[in-house]
N, C-alpha and C. Protein backbone atom coordinates (compact mmCIF):
# COMPACT_ATOMS: atom_id res chain seq x y z
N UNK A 1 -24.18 -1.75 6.94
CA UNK A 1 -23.00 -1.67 6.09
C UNK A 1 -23.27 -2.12 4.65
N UNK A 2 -23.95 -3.38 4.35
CA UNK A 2 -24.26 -3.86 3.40
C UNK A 2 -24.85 -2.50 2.15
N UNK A 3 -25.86 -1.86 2.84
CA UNK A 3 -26.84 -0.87 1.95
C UNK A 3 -26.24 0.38 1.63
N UNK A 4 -25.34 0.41 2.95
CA UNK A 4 -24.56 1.58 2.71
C UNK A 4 -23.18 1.55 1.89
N UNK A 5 -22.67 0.83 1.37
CA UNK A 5 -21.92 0.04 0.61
C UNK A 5 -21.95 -0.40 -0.95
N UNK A 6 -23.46 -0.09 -1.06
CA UNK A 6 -23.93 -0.66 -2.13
C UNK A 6 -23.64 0.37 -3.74
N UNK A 7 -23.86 2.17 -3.44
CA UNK A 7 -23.82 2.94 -3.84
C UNK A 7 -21.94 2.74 -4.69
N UNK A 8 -21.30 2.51 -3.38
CA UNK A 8 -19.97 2.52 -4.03
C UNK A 8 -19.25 0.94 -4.66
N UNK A 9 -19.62 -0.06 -4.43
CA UNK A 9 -19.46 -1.26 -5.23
C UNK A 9 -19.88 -1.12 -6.24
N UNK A 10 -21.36 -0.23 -6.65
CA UNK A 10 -21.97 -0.50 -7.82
C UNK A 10 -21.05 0.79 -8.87
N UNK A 11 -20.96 1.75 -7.94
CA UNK A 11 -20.03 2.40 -9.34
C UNK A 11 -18.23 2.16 -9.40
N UNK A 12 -18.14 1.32 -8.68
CA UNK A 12 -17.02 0.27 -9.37
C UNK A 12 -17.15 -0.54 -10.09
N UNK A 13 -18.03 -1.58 -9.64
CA UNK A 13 -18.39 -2.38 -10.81
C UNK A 13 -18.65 -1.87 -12.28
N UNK A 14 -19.02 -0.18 -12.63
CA UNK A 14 -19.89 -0.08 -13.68
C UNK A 14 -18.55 1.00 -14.13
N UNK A 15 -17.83 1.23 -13.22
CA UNK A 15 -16.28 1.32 -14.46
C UNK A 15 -15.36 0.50 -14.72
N UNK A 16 -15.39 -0.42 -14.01
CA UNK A 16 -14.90 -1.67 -14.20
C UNK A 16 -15.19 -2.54 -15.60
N UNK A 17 -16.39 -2.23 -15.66
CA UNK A 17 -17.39 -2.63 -17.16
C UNK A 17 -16.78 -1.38 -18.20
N UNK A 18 -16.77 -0.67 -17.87
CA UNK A 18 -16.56 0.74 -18.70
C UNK A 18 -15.09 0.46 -19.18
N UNK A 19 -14.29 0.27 -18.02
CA UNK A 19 -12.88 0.10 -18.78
C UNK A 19 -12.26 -1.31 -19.48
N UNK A 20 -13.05 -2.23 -19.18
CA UNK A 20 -13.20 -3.39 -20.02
C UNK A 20 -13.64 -2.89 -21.58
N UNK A 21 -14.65 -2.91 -21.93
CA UNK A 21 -15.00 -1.62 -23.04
C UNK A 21 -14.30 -1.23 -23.95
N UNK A 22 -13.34 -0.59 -22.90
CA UNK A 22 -12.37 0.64 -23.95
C UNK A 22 -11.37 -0.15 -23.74
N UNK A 23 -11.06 -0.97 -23.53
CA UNK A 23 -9.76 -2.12 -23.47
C UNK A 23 -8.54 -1.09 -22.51
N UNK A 24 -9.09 -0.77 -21.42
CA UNK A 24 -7.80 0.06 -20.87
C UNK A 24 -7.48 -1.12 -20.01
N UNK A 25 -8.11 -2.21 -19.18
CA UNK A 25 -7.55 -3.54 -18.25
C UNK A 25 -7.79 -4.76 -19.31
N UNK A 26 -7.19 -5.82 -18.86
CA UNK A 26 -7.83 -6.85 -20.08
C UNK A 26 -8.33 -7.97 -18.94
N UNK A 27 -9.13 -8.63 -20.09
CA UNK A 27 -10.21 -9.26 -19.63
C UNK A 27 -9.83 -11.01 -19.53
N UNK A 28 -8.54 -10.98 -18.68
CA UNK A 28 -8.10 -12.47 -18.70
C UNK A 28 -8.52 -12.99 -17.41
N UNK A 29 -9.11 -14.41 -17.55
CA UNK A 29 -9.36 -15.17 -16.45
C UNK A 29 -8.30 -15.18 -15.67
N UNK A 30 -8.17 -14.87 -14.12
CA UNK A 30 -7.16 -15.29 -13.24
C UNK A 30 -7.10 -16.67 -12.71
N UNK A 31 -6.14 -17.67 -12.91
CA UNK A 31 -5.87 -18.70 -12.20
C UNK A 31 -6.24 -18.67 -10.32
N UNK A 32 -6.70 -19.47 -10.11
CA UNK A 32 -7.14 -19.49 -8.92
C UNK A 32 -5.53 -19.40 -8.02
N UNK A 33 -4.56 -20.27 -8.47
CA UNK A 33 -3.61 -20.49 -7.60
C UNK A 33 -2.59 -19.30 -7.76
N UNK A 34 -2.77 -18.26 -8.61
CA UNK A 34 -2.23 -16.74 -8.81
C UNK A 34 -3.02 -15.91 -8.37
N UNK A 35 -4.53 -16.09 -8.38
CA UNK A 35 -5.32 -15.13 -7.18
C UNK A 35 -4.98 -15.75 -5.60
N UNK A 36 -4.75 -16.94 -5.00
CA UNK A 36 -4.61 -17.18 -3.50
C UNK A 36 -2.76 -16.35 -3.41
N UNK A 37 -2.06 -16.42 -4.58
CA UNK A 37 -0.39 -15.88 -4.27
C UNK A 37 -0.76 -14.61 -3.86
N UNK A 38 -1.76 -14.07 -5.27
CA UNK A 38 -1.76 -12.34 -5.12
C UNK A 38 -2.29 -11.74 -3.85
N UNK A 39 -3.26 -12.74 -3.16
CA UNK A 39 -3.60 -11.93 -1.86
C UNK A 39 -2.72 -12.40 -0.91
N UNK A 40 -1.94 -13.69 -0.88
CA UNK A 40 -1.41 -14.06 -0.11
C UNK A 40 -1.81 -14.78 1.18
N UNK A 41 -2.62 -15.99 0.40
CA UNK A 41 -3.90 -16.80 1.16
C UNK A 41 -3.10 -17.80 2.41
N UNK A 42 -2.12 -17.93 2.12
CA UNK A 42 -0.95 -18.75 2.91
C UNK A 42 -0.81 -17.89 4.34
N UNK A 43 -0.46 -16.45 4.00
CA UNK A 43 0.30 -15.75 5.09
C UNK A 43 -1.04 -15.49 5.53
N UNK A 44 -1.73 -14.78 5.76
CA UNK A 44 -3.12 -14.47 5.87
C UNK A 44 -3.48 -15.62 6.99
N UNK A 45 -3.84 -16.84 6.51
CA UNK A 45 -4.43 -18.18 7.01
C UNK A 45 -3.21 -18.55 8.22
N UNK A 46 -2.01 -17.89 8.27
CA UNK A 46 -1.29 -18.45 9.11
C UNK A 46 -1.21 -16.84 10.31
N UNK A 47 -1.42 -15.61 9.89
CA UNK A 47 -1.66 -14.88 10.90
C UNK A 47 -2.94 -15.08 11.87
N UNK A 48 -3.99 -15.59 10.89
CA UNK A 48 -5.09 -15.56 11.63
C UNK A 48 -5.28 -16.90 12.36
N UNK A 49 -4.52 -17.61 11.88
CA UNK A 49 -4.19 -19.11 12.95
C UNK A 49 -3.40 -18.92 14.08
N UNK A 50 -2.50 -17.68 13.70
CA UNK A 50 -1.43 -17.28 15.25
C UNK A 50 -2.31 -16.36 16.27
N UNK A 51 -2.72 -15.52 15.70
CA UNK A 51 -3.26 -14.53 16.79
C UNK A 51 -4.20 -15.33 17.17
N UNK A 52 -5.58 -16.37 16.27
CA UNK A 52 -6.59 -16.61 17.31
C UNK A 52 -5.87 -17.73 18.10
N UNK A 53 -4.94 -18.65 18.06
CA UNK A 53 -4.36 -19.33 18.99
C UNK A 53 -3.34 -18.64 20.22
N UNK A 54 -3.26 -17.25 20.14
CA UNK A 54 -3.01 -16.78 21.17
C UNK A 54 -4.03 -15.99 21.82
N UNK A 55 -5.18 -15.44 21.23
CA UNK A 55 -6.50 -14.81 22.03
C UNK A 55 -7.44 -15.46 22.62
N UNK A 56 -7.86 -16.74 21.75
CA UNK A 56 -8.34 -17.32 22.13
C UNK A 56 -8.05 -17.94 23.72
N UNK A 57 -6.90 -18.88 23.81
CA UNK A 57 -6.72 -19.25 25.25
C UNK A 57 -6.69 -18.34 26.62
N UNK A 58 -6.53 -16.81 25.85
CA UNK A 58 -6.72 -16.02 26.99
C UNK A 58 -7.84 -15.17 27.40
N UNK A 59 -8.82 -15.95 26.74
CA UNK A 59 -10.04 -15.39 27.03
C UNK A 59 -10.92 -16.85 27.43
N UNK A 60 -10.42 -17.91 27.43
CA UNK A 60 -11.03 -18.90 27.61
C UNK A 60 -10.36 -19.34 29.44
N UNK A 61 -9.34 -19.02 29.71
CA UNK A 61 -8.72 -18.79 30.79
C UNK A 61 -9.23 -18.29 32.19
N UNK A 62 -9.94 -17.59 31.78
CA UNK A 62 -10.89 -16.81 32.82
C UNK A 62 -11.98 -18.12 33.48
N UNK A 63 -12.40 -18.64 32.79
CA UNK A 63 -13.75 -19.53 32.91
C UNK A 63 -13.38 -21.07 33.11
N UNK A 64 -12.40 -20.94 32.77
CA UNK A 64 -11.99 -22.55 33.43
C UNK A 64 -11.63 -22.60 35.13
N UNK A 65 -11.91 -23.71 35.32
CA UNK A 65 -11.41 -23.80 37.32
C UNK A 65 -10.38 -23.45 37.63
N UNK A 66 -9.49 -24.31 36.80
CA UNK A 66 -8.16 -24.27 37.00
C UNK A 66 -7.19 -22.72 36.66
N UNK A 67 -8.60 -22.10 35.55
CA UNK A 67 -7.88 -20.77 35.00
C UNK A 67 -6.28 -21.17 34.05
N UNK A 68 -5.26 -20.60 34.45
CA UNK A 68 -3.84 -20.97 33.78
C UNK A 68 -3.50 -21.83 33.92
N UNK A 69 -3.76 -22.61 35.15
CA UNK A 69 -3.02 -24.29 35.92
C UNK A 69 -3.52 -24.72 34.72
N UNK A 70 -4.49 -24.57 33.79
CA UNK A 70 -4.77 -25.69 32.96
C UNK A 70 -3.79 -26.13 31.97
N UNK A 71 -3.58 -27.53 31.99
CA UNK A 71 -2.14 -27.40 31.10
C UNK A 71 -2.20 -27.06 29.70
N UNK A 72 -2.97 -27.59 28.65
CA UNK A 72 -3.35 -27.24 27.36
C UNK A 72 -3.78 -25.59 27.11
N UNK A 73 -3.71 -25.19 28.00
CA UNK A 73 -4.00 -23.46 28.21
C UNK A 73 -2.29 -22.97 27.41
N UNK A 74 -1.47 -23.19 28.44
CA UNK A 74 0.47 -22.62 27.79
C UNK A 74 0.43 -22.89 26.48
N UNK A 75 0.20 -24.92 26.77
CA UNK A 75 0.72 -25.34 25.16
C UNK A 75 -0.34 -24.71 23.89
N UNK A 76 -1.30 -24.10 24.03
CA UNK A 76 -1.59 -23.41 22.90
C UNK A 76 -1.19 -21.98 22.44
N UNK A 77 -1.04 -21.37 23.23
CA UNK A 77 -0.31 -20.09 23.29
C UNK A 77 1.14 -20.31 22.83
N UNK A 78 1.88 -21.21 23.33
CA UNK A 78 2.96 -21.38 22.65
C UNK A 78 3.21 -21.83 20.93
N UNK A 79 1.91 -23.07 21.02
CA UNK A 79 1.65 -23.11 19.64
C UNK A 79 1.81 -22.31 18.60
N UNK A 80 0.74 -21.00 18.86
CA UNK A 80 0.85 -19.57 18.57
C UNK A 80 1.33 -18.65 18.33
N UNK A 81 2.90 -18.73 19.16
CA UNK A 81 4.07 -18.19 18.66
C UNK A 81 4.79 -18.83 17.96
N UNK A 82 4.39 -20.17 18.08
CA UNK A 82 4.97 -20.87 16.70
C UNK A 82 4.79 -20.65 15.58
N UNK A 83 3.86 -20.34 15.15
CA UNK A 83 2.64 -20.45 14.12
C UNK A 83 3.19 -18.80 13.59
N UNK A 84 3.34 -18.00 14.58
CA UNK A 84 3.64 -16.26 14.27
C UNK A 84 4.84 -16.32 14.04
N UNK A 85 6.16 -17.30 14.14
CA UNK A 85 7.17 -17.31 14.19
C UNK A 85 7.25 -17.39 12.60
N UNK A 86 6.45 -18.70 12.37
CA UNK A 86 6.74 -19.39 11.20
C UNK A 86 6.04 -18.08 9.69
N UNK A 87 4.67 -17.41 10.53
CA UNK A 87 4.55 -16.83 9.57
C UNK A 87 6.09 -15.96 9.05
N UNK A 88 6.50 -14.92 9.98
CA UNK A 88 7.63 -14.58 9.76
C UNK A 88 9.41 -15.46 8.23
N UNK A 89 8.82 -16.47 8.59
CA UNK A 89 9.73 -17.47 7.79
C UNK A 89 9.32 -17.33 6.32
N UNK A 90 7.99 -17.59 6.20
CA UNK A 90 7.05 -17.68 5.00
C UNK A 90 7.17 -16.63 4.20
N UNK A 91 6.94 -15.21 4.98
CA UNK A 91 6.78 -14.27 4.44
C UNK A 91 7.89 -13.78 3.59
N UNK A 92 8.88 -14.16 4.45
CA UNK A 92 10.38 -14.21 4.04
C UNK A 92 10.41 -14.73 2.84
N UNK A 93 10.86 -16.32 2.81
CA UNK A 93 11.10 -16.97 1.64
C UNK A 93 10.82 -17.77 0.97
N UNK A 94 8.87 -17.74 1.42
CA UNK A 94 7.97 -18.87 0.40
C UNK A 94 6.90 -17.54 -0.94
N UNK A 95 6.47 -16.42 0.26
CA UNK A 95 5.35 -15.67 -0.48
C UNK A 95 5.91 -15.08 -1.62
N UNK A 96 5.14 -14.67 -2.86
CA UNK A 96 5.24 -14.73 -3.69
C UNK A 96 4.85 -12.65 -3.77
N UNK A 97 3.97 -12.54 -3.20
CA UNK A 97 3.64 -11.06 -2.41
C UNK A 97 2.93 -10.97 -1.15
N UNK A 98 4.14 -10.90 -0.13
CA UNK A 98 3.67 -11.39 0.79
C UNK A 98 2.82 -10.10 1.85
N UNK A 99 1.89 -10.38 2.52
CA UNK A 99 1.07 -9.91 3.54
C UNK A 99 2.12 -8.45 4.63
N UNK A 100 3.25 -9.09 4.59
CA UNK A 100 4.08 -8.37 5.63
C UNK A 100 5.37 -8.33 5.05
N UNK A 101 6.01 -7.76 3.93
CA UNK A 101 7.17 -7.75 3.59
C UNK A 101 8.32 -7.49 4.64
N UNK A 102 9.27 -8.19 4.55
CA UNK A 102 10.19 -8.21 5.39
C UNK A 102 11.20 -6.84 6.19
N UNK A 103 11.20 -5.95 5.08
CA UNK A 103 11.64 -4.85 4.87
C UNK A 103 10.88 -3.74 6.15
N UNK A 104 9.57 -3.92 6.04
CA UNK A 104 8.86 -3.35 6.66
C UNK A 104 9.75 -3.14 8.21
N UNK A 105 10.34 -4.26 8.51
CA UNK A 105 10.85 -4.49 10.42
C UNK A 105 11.90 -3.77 10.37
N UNK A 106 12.14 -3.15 9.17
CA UNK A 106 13.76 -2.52 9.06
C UNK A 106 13.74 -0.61 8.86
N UNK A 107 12.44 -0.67 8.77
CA UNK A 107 11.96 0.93 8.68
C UNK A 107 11.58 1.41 9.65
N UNK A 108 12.47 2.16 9.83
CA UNK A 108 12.02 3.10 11.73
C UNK A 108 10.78 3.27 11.43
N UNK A 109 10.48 4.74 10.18
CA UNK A 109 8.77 5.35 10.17
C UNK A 109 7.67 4.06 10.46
N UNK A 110 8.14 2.68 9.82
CA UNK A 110 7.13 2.21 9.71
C UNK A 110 6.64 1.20 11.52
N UNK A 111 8.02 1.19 11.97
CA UNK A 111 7.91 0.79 13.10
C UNK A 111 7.52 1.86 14.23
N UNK A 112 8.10 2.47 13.82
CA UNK A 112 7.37 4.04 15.35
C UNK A 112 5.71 4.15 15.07
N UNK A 113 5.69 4.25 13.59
CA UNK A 113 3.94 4.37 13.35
C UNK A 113 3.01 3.01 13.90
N UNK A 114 3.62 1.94 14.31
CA UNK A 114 2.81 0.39 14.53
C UNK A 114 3.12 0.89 16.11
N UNK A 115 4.12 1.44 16.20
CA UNK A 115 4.38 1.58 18.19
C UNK A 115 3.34 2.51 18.38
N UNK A 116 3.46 3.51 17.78
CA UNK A 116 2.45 4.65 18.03
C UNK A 116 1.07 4.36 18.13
N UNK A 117 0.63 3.47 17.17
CA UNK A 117 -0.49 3.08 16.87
C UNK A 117 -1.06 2.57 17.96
N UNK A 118 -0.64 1.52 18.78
CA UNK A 118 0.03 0.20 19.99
C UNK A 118 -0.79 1.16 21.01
N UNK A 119 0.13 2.10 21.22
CA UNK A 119 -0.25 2.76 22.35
C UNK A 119 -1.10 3.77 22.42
N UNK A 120 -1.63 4.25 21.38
CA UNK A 120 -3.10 4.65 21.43
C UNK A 120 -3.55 4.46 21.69
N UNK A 121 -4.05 2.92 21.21
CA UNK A 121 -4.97 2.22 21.40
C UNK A 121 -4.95 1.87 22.61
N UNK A 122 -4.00 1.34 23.24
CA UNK A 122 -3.97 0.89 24.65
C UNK A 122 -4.29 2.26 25.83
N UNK A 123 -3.98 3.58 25.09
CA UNK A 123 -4.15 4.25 26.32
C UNK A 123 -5.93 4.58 26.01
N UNK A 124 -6.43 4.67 24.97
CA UNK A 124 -8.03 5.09 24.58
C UNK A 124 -8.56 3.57 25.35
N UNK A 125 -8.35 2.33 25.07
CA UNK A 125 -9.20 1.13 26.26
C UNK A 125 -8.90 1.74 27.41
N UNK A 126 -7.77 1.83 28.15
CA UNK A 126 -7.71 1.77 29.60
C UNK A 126 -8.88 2.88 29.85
N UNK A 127 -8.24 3.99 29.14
CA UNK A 127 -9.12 4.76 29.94
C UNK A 127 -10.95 4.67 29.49
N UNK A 128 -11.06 4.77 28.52
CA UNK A 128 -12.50 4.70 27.87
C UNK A 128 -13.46 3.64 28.36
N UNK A 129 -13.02 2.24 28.49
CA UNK A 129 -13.61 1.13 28.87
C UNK A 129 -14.45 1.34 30.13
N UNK A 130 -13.67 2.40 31.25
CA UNK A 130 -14.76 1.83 32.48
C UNK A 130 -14.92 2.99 32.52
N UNK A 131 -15.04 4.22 31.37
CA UNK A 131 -15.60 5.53 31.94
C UNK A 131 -17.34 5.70 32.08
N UNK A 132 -18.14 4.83 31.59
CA UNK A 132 -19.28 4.93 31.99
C UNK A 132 -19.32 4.88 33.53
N UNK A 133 -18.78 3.74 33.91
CA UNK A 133 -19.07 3.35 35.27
C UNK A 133 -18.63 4.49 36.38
N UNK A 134 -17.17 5.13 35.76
CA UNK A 134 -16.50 5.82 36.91
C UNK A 134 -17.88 7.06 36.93
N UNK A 135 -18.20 7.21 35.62
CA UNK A 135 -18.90 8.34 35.81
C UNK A 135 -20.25 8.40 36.60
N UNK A 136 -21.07 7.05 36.49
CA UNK A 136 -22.00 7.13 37.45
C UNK A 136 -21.64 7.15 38.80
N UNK A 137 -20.70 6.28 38.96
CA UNK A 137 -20.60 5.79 40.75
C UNK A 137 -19.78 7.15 41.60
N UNK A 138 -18.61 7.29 40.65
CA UNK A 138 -17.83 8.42 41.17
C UNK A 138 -18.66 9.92 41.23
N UNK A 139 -18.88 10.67 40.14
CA UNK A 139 -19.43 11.64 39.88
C UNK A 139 -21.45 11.52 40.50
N UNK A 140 -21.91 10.34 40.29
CA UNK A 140 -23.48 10.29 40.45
C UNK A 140 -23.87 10.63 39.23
N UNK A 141 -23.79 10.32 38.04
CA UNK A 141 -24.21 10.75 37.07
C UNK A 141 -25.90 9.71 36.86
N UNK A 142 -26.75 10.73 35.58
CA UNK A 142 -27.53 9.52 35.74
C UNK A 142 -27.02 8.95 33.89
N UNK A 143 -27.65 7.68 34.09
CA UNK A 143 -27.62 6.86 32.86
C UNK A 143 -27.56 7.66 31.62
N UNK A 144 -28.43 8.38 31.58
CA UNK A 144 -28.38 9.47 30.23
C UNK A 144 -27.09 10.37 30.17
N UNK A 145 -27.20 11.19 31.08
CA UNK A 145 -25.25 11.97 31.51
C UNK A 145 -24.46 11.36 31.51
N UNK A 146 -24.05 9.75 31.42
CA UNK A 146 -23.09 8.97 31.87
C UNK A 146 -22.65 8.53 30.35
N UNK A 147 -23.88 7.87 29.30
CA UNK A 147 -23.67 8.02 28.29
C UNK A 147 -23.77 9.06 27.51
N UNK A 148 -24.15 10.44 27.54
CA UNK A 148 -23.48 11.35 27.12
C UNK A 148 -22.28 11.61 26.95
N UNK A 149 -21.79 11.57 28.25
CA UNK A 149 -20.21 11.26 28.74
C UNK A 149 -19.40 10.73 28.05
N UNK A 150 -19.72 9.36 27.61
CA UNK A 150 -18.68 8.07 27.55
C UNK A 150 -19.05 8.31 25.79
C-alpha cells in the first residue's frame, strides 16, 4: 500500500505547492486545537473506545473458562454502550463538526443505505466464510479447486 500510494500523495503534495504559489489556498498555520475540532478527535476517540469495548469482550469470551459467567465480561460491554450512548450526546451538543451529524438518523436514504449496507455484509460472511471448507468436504474438491472457488 505504502509504494502504491506514493504516486498519488506525491502529486498532491506538488499541487498543493502549486496552489500555494498562485495564492489560490493560504498558507496559515492551523491551531492544533482547530485541527483535533476539524476532524473531530473527541467523537472519533469515543467511537473507537465504544466499539472496541464492545468487540473486544466478545472475542475474548470464547477463551476464558467461565466464557460469559465471567463477570467483568457484561460490565464491559455495557460500558460500551455507554460510551456509544454518550458518543451520540457529544455529537449532538459538544462537536464543533461532528463525525456523525445528528440529522443523518433522520434521513430514510441515509438509513436504508447503512441497513442495506448491514446486510450485505452479513449475508457475503455467512455465506463466504466457510465456503472453502463446504467445498472440499461436501463437493471433494481439491485445495487448488476449492480456492479457485472461494
Amino acid at each position: 500500500m505504502p509504494v502504491g500510494s506514493c504516486l498519488l500523495i506525491g502529486t498532491l503534495i506538488h499541487y498543493q505547492h502549486k496552489a500555494k504559489r498562485l495564492r489560490l489556498i493560504s498558507s496559515n498555520k492551523m491551531a492544533v486545537r482547530s485541527f483535533c475540532s476539524g476532524i473531530d478527535l473527541g467523537g472519533l476517540l469515543l467511537f473507537v473506545v465504544g466499539l472496541g469495548l464492545l468487540l473486544c469482550p466478545m472475542s475474548i469470551a470464547g477463551s476464558l473458562p467461565d466464557s460469559w459467567r465471567t463477570p467483568w465480561i457484561p460490565a464491559i460491554l455495557v460500558v460500551g454502550v455507554l460510551v456509544l450512548v454518550a458518543l451520540f450526546f457529544y455529537e449532538k451538543y459538544v462537536a464543533e463538526s461532528p463525525l456523525l451529524p445528528a440529522f443523518y438518523f433522520r434521513e430514510a436514504t441515509i438509513i436504508l443505505s447503512m441497513l442495506l449496507t448491514t446486510i450485505d455484509y452479513l449475508g457475503y460472511s455467512a455465506t463466504h466464510t466457510y465456503i472453502y471448507a463446504w467445498g472440499t468436504i461436501s463437493y471433494n474438491m481439491s485445495p487448488r479447486l476449492a480456492t479457485f472457488f472461494s
